[in-house]
PDB file of N, CA and C in Angstrom:
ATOM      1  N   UNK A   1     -49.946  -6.110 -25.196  1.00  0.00           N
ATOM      2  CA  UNK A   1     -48.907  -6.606 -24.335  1.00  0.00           C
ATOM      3  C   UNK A   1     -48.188  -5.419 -23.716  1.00  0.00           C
ATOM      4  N   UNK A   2     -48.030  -5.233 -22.343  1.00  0.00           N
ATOM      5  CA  UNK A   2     -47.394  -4.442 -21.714  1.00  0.00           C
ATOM      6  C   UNK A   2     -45.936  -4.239 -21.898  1.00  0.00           C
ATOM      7  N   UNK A   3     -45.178  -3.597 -21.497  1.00  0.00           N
ATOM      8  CA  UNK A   3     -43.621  -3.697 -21.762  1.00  0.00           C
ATOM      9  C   UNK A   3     -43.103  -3.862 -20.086  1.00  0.00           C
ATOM     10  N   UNK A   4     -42.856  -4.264 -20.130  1.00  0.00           N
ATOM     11  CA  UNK A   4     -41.950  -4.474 -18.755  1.00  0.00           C
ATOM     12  C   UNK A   4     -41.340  -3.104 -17.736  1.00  0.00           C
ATOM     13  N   UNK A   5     -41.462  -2.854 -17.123  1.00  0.00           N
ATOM     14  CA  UNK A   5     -40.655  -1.692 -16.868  1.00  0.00           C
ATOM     15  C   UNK A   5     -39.627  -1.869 -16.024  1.00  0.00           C
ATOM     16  N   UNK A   6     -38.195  -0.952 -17.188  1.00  0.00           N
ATOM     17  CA  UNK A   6     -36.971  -1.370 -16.889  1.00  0.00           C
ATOM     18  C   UNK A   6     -36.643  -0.912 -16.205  1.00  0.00           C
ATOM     19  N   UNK A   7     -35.532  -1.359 -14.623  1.00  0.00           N
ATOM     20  CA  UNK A   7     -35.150  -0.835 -13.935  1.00  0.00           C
ATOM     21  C   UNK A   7     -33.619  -0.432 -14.399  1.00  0.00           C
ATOM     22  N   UNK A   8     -33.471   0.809 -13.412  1.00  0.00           N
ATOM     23  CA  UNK A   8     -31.843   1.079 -14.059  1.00  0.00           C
ATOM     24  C   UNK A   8     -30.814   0.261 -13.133  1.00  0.00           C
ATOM     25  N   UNK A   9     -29.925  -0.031 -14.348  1.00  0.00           N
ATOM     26  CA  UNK A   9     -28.523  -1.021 -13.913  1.00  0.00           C
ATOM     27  C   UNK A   9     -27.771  -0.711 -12.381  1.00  0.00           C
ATOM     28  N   UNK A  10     -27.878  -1.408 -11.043  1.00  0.00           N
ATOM     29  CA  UNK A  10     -26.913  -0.828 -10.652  1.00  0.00           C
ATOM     30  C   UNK A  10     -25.206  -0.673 -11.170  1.00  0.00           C
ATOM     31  N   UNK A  11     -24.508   0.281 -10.911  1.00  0.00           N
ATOM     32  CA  UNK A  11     -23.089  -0.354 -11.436  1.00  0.00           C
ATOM     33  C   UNK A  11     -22.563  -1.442 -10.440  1.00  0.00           C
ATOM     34  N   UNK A  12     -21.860  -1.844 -10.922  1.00  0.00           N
ATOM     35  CA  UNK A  12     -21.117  -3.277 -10.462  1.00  0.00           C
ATOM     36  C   UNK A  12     -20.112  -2.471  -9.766  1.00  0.00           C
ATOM     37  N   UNK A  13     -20.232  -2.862  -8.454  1.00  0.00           N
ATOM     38  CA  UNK A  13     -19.070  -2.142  -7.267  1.00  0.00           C
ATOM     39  C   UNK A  13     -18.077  -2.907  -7.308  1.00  0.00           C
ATOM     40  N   UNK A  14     -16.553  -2.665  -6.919  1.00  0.00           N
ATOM     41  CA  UNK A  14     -15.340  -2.928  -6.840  1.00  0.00           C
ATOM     42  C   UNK A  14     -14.970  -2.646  -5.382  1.00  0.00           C
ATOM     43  N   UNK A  15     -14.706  -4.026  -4.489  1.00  0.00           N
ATOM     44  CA  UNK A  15     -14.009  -3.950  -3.496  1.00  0.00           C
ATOM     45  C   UNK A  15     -12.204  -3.463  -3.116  1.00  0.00           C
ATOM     46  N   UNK A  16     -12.054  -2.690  -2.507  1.00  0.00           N
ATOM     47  CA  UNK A  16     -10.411  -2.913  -2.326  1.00  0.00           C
ATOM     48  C   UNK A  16     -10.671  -2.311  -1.248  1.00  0.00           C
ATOM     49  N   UNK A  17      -8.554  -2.801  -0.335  1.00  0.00           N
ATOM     50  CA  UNK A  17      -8.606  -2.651   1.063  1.00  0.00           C
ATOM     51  C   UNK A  17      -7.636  -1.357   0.872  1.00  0.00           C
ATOM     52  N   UNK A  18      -7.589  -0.476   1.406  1.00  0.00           N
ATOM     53  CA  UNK A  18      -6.850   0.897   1.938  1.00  0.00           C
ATOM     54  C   UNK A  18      -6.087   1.026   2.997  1.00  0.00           C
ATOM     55  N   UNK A  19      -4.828   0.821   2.860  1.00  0.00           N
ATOM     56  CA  UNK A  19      -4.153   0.470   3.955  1.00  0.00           C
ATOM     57  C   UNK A  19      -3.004   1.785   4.556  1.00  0.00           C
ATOM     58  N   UNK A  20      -3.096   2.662   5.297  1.00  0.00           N
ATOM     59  CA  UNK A  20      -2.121   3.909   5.364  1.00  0.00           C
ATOM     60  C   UNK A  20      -1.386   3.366   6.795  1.00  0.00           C
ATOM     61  N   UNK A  21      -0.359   4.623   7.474  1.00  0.00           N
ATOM     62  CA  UNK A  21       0.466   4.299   8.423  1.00  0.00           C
ATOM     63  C   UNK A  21       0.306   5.650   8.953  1.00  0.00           C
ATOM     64  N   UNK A  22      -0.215   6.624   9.710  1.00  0.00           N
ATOM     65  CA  UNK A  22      -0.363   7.716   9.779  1.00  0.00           C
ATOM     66  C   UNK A  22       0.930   8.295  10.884  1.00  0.00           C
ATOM     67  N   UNK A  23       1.360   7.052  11.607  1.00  0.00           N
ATOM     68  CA  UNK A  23       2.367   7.500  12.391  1.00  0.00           C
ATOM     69  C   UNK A  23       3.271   6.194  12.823  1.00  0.00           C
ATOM     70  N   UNK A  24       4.282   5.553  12.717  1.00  0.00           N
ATOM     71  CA  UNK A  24       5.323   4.902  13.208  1.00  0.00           C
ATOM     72  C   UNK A  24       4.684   3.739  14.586  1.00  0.00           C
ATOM     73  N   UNK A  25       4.385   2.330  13.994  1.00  0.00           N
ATOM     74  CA  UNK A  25       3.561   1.514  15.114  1.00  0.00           C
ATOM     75  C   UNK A  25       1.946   1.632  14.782  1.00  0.00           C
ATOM     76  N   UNK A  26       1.393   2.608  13.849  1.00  0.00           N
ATOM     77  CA  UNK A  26       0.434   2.607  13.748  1.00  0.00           C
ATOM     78  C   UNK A  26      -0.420   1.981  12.617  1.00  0.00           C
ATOM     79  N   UNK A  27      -1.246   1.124  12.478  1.00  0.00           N
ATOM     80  CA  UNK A  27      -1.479   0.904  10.970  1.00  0.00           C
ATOM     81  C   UNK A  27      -3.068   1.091  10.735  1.00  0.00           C
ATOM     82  N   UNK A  28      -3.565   1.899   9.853  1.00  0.00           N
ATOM     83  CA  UNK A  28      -5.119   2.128   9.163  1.00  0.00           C
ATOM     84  C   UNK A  28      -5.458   0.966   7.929  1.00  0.00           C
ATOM     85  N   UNK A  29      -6.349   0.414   8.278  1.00  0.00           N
ATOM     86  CA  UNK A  29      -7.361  -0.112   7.213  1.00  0.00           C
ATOM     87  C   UNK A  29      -8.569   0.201   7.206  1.00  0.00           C
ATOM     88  N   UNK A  30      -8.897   0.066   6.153  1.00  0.00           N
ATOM     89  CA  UNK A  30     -10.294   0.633   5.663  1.00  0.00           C
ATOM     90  C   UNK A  30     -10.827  -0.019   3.816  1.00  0.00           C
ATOM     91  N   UNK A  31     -11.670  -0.943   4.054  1.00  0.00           N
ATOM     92  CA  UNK A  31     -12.487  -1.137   2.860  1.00  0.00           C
ATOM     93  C   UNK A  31     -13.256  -0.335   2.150  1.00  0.00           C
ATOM     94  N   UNK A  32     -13.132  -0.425   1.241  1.00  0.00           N
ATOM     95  CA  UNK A  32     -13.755   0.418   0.021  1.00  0.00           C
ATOM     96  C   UNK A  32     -14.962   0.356  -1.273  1.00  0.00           C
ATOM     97  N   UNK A  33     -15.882   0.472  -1.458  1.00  0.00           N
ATOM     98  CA  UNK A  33     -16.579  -0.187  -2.019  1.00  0.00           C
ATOM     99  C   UNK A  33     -16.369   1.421  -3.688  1.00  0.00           C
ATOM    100  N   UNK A  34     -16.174   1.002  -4.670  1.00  0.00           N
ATOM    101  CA  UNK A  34     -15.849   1.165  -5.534  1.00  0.00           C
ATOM    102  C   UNK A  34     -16.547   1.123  -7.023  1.00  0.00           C
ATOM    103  N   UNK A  35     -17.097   2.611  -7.901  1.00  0.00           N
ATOM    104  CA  UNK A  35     -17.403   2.014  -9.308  1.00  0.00           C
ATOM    105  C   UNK A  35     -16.227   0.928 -10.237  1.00  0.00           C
ATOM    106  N   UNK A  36     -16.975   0.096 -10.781  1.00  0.00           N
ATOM    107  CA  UNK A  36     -15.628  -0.782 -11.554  1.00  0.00           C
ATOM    108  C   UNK A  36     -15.453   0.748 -12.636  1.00  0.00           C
ATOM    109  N   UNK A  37     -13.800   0.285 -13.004  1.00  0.00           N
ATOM    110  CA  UNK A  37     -12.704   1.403 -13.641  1.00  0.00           C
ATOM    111  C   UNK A  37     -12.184   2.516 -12.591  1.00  0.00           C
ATOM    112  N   UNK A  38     -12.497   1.965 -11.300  1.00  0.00           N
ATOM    113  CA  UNK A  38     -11.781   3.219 -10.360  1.00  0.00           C
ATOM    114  C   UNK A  38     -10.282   3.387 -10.536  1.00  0.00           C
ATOM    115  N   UNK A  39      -9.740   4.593 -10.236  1.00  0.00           N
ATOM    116  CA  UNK A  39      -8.412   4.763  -9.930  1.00  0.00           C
ATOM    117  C   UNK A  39      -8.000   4.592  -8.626  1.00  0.00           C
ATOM    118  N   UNK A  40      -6.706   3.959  -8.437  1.00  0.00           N
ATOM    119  CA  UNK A  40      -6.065   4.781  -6.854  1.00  0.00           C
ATOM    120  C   UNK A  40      -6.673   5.886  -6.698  1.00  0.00           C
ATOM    121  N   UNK A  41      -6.246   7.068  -7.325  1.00  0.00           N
ATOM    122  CA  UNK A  41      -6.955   8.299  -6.903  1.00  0.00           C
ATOM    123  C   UNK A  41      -7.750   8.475  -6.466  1.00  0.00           C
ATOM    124  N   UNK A  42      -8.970   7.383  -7.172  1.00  0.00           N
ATOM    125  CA  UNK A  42     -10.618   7.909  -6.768  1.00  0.00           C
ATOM    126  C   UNK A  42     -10.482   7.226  -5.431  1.00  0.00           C
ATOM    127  N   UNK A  43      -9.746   6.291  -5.297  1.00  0.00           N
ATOM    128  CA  UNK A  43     -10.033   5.665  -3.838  1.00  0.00           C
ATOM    129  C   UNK A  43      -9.126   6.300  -2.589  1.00  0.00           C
ATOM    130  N   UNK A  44      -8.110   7.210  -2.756  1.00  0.00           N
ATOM    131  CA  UNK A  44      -7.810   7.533  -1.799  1.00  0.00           C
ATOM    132  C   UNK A  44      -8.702   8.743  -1.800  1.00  0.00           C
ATOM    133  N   UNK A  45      -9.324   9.278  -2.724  1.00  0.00           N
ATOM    134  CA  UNK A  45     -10.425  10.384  -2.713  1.00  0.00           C
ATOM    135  C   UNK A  45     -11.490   9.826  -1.682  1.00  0.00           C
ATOM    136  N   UNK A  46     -11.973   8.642  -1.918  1.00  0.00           N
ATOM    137  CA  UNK A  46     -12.948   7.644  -1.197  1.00  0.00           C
ATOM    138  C   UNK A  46     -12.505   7.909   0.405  1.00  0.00           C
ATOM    139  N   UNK A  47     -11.500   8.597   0.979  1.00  0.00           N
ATOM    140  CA  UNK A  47     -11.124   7.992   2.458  1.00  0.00           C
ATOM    141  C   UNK A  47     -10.457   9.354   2.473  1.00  0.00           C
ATOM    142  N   UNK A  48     -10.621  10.309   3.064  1.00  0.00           N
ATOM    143  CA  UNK A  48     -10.199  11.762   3.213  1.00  0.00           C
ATOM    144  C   UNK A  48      -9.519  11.540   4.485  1.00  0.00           C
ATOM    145  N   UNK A  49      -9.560  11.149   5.353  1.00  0.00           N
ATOM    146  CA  UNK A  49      -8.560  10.660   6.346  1.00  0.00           C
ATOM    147  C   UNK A  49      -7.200  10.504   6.327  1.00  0.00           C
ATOM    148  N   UNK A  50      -7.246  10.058   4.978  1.00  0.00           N
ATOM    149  CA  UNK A  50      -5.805   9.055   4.831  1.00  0.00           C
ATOM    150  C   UNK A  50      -5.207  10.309   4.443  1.00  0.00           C
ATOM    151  N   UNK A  51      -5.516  11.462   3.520  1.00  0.00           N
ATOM    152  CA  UNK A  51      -4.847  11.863   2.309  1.00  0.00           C
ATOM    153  C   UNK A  51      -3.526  13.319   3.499  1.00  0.00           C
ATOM    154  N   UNK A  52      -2.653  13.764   3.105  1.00  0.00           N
ATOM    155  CA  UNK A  52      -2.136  14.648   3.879  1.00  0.00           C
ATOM    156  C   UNK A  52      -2.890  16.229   3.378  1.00  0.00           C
ATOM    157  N   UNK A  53      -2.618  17.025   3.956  1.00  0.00           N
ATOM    158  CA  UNK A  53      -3.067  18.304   3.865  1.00  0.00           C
ATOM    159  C   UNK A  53      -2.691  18.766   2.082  1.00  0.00           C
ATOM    160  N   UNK A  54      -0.900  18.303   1.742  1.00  0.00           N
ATOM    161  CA  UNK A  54      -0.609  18.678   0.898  1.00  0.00           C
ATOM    162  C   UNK A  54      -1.394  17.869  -0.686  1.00  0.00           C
ATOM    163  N   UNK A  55      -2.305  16.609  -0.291  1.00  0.00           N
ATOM    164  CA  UNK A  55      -3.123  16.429  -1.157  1.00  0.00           C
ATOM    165  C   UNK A  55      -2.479  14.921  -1.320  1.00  0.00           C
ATOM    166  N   UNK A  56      -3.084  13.871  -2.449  1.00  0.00           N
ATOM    167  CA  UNK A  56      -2.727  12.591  -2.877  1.00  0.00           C
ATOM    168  C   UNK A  56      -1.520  13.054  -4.049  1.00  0.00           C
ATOM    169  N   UNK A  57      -1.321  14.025  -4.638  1.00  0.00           N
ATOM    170  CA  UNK A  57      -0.378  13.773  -5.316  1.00  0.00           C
ATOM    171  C   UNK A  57       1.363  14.055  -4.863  1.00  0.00           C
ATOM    172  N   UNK A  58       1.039  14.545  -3.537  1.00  0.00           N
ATOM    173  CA  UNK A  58       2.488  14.129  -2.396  1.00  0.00           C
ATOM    174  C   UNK A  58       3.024  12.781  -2.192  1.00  0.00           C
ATOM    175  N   UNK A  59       1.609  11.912  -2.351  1.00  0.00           N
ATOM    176  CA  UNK A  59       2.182  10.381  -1.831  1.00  0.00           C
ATOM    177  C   UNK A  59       2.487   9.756  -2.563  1.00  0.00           C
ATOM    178  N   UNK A  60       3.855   8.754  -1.954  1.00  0.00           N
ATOM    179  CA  UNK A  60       3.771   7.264  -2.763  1.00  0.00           C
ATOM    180  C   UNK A  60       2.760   6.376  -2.244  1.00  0.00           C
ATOM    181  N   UNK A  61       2.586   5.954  -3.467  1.00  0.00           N
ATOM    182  CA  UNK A  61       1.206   4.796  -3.687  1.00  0.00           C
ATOM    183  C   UNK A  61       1.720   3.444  -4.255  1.00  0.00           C
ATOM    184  N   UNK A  62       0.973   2.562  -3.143  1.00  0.00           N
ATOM    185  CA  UNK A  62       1.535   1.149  -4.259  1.00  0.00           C
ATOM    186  C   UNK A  62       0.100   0.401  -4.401  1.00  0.00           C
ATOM    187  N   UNK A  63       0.198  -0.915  -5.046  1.00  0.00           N
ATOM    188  CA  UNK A  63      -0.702  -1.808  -4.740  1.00  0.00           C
ATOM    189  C   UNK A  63       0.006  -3.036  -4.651  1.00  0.00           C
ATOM    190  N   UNK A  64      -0.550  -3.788  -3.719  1.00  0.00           N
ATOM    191  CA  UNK A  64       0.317  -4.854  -3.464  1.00  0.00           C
ATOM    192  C   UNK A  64       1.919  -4.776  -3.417  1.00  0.00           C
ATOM    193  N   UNK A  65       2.287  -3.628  -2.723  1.00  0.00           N
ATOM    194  CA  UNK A  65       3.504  -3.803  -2.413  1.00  0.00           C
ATOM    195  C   UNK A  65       4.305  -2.829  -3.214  1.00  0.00           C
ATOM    196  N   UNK A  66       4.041  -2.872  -4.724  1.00  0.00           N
ATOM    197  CA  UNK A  66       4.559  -2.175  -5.903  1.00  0.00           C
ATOM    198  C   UNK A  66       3.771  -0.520  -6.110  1.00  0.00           C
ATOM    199  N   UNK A  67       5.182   0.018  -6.042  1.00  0.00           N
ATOM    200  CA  UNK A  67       4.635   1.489  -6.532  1.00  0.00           C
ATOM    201  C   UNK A  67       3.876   1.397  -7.693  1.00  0.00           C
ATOM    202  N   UNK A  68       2.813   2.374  -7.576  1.00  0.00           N
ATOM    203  CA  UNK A  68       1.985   2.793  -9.059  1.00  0.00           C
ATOM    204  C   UNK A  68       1.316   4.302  -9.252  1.00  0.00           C
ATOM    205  N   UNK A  69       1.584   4.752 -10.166  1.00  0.00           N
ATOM    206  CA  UNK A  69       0.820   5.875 -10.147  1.00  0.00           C
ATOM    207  C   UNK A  69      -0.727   6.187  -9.989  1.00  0.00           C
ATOM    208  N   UNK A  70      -1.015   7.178  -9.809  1.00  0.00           N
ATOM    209  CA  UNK A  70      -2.194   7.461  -9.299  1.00  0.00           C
ATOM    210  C   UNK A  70      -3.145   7.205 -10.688  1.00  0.00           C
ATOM    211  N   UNK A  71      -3.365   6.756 -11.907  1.00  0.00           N
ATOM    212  CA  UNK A  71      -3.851   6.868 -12.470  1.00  0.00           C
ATOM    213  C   UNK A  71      -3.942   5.220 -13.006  1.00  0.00           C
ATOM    214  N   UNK A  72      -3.658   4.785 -12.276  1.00  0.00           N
ATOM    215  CA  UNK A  72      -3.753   2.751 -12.037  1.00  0.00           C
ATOM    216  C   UNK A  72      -5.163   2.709 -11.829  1.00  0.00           C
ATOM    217  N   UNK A  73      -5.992   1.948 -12.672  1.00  0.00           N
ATOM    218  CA  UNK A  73      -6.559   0.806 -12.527  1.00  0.00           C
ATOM    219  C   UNK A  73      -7.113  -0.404 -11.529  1.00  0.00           C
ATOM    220  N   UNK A  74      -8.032   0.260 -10.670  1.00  0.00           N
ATOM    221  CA  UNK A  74      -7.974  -1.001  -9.312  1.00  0.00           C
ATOM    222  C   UNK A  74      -8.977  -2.191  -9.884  1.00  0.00           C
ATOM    223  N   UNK A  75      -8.167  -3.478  -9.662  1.00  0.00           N
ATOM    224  CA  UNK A  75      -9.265  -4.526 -10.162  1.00  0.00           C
ATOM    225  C   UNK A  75     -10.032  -5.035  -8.629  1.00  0.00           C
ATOM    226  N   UNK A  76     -10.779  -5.943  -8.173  1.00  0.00           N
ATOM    227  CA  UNK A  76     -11.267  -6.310  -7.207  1.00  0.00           C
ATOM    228  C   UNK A  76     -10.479  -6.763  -6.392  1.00  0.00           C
ATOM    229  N   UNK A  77     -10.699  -6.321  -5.090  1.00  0.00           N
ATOM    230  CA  UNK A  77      -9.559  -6.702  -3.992  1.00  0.00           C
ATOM    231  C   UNK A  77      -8.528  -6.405  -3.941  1.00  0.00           C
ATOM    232  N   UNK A  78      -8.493  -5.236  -4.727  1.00  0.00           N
ATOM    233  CA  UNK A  78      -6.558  -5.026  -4.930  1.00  0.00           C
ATOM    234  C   UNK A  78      -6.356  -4.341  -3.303  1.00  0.00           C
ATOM    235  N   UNK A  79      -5.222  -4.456  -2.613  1.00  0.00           N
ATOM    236  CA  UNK A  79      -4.875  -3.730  -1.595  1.00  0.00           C
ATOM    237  C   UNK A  79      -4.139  -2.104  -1.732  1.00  0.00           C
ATOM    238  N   UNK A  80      -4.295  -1.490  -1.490  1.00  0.00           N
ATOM    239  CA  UNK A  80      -3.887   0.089  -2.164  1.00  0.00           C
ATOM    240  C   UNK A  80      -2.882   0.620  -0.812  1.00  0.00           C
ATOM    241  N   UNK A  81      -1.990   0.788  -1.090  1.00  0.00           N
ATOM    242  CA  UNK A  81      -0.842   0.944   0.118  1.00  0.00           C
ATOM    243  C   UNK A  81      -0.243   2.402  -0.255  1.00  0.00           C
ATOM    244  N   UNK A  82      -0.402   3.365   0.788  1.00  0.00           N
ATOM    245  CA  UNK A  82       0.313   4.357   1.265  1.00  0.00           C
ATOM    246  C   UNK A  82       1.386   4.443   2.025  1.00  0.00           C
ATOM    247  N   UNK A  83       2.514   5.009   1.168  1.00  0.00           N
ATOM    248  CA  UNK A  83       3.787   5.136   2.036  1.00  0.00           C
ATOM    249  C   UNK A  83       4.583   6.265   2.338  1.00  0.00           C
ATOM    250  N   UNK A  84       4.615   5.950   3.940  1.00  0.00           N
ATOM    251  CA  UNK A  84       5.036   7.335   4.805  1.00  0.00           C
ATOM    252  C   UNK A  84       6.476   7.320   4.030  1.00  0.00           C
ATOM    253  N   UNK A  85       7.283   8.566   4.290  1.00  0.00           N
ATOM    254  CA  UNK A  85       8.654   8.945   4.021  1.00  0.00           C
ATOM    255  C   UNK A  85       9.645   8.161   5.151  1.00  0.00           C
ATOM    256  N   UNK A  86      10.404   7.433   4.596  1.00  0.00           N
ATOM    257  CA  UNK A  86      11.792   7.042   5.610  1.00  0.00           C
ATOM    258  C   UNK A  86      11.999   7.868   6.948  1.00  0.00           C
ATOM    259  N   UNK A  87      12.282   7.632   8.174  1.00  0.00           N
ATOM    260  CA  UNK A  87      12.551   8.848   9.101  1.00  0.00           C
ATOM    261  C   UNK A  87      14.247   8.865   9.123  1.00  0.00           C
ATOM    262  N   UNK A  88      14.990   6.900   8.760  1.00  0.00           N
ATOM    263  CA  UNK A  88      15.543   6.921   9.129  1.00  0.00           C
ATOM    264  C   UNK A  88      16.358   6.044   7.876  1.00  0.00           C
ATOM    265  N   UNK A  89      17.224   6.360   7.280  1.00  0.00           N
ATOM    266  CA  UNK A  89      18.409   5.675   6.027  1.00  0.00           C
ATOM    267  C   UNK A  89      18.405   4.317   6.814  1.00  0.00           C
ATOM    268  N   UNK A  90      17.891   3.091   5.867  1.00  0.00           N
ATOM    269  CA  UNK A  90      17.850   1.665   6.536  1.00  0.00           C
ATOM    270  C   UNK A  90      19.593   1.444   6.604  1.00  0.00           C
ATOM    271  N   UNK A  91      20.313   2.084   5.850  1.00  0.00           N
ATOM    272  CA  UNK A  91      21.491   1.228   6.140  1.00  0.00           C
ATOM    273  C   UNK A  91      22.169   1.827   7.573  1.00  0.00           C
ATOM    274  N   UNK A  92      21.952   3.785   7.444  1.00  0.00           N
ATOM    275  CA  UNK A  92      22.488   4.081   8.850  1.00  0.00           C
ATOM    276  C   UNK A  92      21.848   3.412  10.173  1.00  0.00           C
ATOM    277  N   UNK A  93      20.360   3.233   9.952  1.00  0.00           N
ATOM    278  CA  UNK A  93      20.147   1.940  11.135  1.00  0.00           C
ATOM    279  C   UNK A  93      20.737   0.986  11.765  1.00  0.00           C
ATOM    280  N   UNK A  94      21.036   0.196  10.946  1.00  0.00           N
ATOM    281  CA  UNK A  94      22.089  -1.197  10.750  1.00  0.00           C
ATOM    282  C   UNK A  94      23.128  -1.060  11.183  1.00  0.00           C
ATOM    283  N   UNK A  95      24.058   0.211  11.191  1.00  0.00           N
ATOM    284  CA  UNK A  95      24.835   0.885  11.445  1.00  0.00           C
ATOM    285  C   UNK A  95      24.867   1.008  13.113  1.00  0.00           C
ATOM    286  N   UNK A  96      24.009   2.104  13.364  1.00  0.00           N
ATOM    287  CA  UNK A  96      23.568   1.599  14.531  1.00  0.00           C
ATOM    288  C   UNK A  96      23.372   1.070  15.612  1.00  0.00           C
ATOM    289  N   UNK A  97      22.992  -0.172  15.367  1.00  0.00           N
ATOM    290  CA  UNK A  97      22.347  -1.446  15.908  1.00  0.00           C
ATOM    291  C   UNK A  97      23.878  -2.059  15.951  1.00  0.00           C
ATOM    292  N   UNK A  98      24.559  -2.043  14.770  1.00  0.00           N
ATOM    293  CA  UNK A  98      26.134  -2.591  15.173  1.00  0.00           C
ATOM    294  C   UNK A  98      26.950  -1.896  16.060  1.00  0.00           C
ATOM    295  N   UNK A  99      26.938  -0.988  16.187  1.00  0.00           N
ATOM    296  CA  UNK A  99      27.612   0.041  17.214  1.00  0.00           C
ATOM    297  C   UNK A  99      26.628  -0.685  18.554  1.00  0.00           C
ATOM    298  N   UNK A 100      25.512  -0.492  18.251  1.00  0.00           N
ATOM    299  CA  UNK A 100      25.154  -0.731  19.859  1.00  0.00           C
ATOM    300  C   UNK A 100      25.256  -2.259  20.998  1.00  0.00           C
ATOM    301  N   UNK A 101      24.971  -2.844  19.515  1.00  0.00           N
ATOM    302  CA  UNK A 101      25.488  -4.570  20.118  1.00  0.00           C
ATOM    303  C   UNK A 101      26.755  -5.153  20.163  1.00  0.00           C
ATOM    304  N   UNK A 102      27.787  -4.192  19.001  1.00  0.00           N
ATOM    305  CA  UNK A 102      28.954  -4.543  19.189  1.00  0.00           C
ATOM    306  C   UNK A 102      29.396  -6.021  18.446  1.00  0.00           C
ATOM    307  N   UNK A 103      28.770  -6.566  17.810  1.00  0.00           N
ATOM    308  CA  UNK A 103      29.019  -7.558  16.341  1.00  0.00           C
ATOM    309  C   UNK A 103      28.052  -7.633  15.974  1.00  0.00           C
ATOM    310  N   UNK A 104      28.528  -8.587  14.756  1.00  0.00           N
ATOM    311  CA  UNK A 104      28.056  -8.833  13.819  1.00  0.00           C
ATOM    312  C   UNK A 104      26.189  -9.079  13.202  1.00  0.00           C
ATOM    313  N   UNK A 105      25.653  -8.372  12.852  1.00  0.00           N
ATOM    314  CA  UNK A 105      24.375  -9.012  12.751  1.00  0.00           C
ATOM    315  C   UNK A 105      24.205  -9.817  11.384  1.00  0.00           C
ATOM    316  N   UNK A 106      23.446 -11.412  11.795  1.00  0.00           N
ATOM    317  CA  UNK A 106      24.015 -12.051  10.803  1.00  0.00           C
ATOM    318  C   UNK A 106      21.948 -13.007  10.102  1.00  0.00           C
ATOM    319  N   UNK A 107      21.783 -12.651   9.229  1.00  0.00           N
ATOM    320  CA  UNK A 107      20.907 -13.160   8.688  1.00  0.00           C
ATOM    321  C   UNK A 107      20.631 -14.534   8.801  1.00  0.00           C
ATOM    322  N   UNK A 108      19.688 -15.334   9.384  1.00  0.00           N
ATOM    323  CA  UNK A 108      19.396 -16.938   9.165  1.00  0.00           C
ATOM    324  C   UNK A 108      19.424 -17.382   7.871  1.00  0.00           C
ATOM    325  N   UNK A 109      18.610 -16.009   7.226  1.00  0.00           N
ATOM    326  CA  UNK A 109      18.124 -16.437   5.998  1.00  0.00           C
ATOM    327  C   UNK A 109      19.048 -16.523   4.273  1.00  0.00           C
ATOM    328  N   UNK A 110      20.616 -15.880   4.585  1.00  0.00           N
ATOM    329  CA  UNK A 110      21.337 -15.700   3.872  1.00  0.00           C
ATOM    330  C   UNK A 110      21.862 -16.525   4.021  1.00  0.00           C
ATOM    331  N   UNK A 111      22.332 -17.526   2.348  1.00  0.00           N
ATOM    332  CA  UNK A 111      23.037 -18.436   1.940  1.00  0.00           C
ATOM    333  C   UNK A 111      24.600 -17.903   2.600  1.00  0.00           C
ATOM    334  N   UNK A 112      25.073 -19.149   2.590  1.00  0.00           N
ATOM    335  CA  UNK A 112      26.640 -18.931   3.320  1.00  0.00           C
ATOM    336  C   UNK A 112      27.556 -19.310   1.629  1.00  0.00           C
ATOM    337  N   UNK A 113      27.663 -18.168   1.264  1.00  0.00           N
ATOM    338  CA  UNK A 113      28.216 -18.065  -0.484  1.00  0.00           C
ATOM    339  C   UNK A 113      29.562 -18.650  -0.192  1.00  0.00           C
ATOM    340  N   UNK A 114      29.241 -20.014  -0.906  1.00  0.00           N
ATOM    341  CA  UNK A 114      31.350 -20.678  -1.238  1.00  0.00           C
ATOM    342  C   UNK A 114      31.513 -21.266  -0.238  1.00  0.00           C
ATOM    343  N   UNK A 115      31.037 -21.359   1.109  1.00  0.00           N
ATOM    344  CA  UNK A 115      31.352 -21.502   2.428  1.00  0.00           C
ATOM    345  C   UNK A 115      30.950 -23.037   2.896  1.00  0.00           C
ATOM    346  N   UNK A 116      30.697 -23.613   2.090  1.00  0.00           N
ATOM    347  CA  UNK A 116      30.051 -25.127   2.051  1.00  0.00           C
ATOM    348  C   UNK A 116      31.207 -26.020   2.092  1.00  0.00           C
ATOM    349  N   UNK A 117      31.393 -27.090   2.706  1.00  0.00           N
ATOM    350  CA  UNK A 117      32.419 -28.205   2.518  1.00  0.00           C
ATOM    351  C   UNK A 117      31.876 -29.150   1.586  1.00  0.00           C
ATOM    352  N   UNK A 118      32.738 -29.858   0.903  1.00  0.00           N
ATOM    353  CA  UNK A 118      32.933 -30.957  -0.236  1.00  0.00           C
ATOM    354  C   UNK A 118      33.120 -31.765   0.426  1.00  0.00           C
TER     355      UNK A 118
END
């Protein structure tokens, strides 16, 4: 009886999306095909584009929204988000924008606290 001859395993690839901002209005995506147990790291390693001169350990990194360190765990489909530095203090914005319109800017989405009639 012959033995079969075994082929070797591929590894089981891991999808995720790579999402950077390289400049203000601009947005990069890029899919990733991945060994399972990758890091962030290995995947912004995966996309040399994205990374700045000063390297991946300059950036904040999130996934799904939430910061994580570079030594996270990507499961399938995770989205891997790079984030540029503030140019501008969100509150001096606001600031701003009130000076320039001259009242009040007022949220739809904020409850009117106490302000309800009985």
């Amino acid at each position: 009886m012959a033995c079969a001859e075994q082929q070797p395993e591929q590894p089981s690839l891991l999808r995720v999306e790579l999402v950077w901002s390289p400049q203000a209005g601009q947005v990069c995506q890029r899919w990733l095909e991945l060994p399972q147990g990758s890091t962030v790291l290995q995947a912004l390693n995966a996309c040399p584009e994205c990374l700045p001169a000063e390297g991946p350990e300059a950036l904040k990194v999130g996934v799904w929204g939430r910061l994580r360190p570079l030594d996270t765990v990507l499961r399938p489909r995770d989205r891997v988000e790079i984030y540029r530095p503030l140019t501008v203090d969100p509150k001096e914005a606001r600031r701003q924008r009130y000076r320039d319109r001259g009242e009040r800017i007022v949220s739809r989405h904020r409850p009117l606290a106490g302000k309800t009639q009985r």
